[in-house]
Protein backbone atom coordinates (compact mmCIF):
# COMPACT_ATOMS: atom_id res chain seq x y z
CA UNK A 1 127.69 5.52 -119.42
CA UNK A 2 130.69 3.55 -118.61
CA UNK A 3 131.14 2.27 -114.72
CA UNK A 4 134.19 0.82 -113.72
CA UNK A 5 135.64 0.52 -110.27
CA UNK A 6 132.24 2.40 -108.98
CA UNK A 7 132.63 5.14 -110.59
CA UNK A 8 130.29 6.94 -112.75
CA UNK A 9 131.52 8.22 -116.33
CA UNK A 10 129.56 9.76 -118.96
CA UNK A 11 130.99 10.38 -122.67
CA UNK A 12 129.00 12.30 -124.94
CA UNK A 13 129.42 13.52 -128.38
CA UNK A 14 128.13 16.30 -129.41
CA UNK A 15 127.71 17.05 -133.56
CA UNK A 16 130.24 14.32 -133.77
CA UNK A 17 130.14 10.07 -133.48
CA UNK A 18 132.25 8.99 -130.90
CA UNK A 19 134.28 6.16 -131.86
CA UNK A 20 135.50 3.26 -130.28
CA UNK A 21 139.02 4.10 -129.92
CA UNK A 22 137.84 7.82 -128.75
CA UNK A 23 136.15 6.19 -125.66
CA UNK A 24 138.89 3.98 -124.72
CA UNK A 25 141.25 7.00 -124.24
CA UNK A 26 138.99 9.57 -122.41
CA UNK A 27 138.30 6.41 -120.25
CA UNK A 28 142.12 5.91 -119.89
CA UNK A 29 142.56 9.33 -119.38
CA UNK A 30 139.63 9.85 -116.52
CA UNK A 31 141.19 6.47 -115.12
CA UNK A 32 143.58 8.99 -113.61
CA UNK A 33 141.31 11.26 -112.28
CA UNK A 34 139.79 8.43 -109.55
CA UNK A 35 143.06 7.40 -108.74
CA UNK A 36 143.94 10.27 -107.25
CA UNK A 37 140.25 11.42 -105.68
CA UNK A 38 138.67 8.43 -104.35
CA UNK A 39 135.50 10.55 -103.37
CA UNK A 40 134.61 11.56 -106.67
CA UNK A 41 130.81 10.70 -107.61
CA UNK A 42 130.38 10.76 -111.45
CA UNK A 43 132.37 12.76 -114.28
CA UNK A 44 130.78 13.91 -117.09
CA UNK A 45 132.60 14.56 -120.67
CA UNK A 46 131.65 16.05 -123.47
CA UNK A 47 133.21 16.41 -127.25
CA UNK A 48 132.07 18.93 -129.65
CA UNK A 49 132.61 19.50 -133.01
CA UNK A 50 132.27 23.21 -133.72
CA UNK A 51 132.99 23.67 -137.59
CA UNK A 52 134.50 27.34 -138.96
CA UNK A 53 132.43 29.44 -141.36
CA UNK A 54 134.27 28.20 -144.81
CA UNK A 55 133.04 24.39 -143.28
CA UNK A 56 136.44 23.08 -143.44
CA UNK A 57 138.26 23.83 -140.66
CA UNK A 58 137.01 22.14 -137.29
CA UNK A 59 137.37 22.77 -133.33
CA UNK A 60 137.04 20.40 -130.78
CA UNK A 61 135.77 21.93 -127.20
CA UNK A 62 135.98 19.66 -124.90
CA UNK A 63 133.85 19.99 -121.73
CA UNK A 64 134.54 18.32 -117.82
CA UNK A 65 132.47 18.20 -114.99
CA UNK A 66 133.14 16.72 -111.82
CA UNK A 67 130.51 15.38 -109.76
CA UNK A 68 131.92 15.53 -105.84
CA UNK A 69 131.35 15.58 -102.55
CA UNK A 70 131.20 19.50 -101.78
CA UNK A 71 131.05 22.13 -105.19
CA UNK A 72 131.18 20.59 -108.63
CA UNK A 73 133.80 21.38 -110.86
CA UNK A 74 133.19 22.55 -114.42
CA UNK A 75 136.19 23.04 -116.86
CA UNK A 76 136.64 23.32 -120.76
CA UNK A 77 139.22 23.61 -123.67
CA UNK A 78 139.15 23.71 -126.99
CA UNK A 79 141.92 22.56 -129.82
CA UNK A 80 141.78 21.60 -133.22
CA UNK A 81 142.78 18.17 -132.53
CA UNK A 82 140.32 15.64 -130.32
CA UNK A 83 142.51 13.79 -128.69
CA UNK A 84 144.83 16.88 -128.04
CA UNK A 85 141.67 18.40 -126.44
CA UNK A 86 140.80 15.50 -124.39
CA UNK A 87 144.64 15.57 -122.78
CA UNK A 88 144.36 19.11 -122.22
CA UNK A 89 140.98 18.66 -120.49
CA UNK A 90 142.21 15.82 -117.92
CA UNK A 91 145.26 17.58 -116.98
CA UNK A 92 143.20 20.97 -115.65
CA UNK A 93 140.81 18.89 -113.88
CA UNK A 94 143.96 17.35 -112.38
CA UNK A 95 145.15 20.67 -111.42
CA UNK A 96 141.89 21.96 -109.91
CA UNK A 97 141.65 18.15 -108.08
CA UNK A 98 145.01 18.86 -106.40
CA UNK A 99 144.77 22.26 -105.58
CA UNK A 100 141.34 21.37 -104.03
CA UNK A 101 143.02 18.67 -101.78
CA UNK A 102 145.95 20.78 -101.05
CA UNK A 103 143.43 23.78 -99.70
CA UNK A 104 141.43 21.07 -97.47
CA UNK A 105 145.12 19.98 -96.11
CA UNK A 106 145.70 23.92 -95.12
CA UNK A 107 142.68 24.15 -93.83
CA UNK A 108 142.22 21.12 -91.58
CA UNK A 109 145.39 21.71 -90.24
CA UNK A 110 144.73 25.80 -89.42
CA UNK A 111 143.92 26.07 -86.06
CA UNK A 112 142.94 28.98 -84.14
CA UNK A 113 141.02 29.55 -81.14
CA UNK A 114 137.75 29.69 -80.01
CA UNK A 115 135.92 32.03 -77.60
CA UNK A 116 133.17 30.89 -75.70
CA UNK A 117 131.15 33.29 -74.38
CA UNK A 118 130.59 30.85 -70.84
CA UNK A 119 132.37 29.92 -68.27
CA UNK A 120 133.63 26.21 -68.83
CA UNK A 121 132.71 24.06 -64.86
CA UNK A 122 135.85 22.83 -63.56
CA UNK A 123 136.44 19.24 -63.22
């Protein structure tokens, strides 16, 4: 578990090692995540190596889950190449982060009215 800048991230592997250089870039990559969510409370990533029936060819499913304030957010994508996977992995839970923020915008700023049932005293 890696915490920088008080944030929580978890990298796991899953029927592979995880290597140095893989950590450094899904910890790049994340990097971007808190940047643009500030209330985000821990993400979780994990790497799996799923290997084909002949043994030789490989997948790599990568799985995200985003620990926040309100419902988490679980995504995954899979691609033959790691790093490919872990690109494509950050840049959905960037799309789902936005489009969450975007819907709390519309929302906070929908107004409507309110009946209430009792008279209000005058002042």
């Amino acid at each position: 578990m890696y915490t920088e800048n008080n944030h929580d991230l978890i990298i796991t592997g899953i029927h592979m090692d995880l290597t140095e250089a893989i950590k450094q870039t899904v910890t790049d990559k994340v990097e971007r995540l808190f940047r643009h969510e500030d209330r985000i409370i821990r993400v979780k990533v994990e790497l799996e190596c799923v290997y084909g029936k002949g043994g030789s060819e490989h997948e790599f499913i990568a799985k995200g889950h985003i620990e926040i304030n309100g419902p988490s957010m679980n995504v995954s994508v899979s691609d033959p190449d790691c790093y490919k996977a872990v690109d494509l992995l950050v840049d959905k839970l960037d799309r789902m982060l936005r489009r969450r923020s975007r819907l709390q915008r519309v929302k906070r700023k929908d107004t409507h009215e309110v009946d209430i049932p009792a008279s209000l005293p005058k002042v």
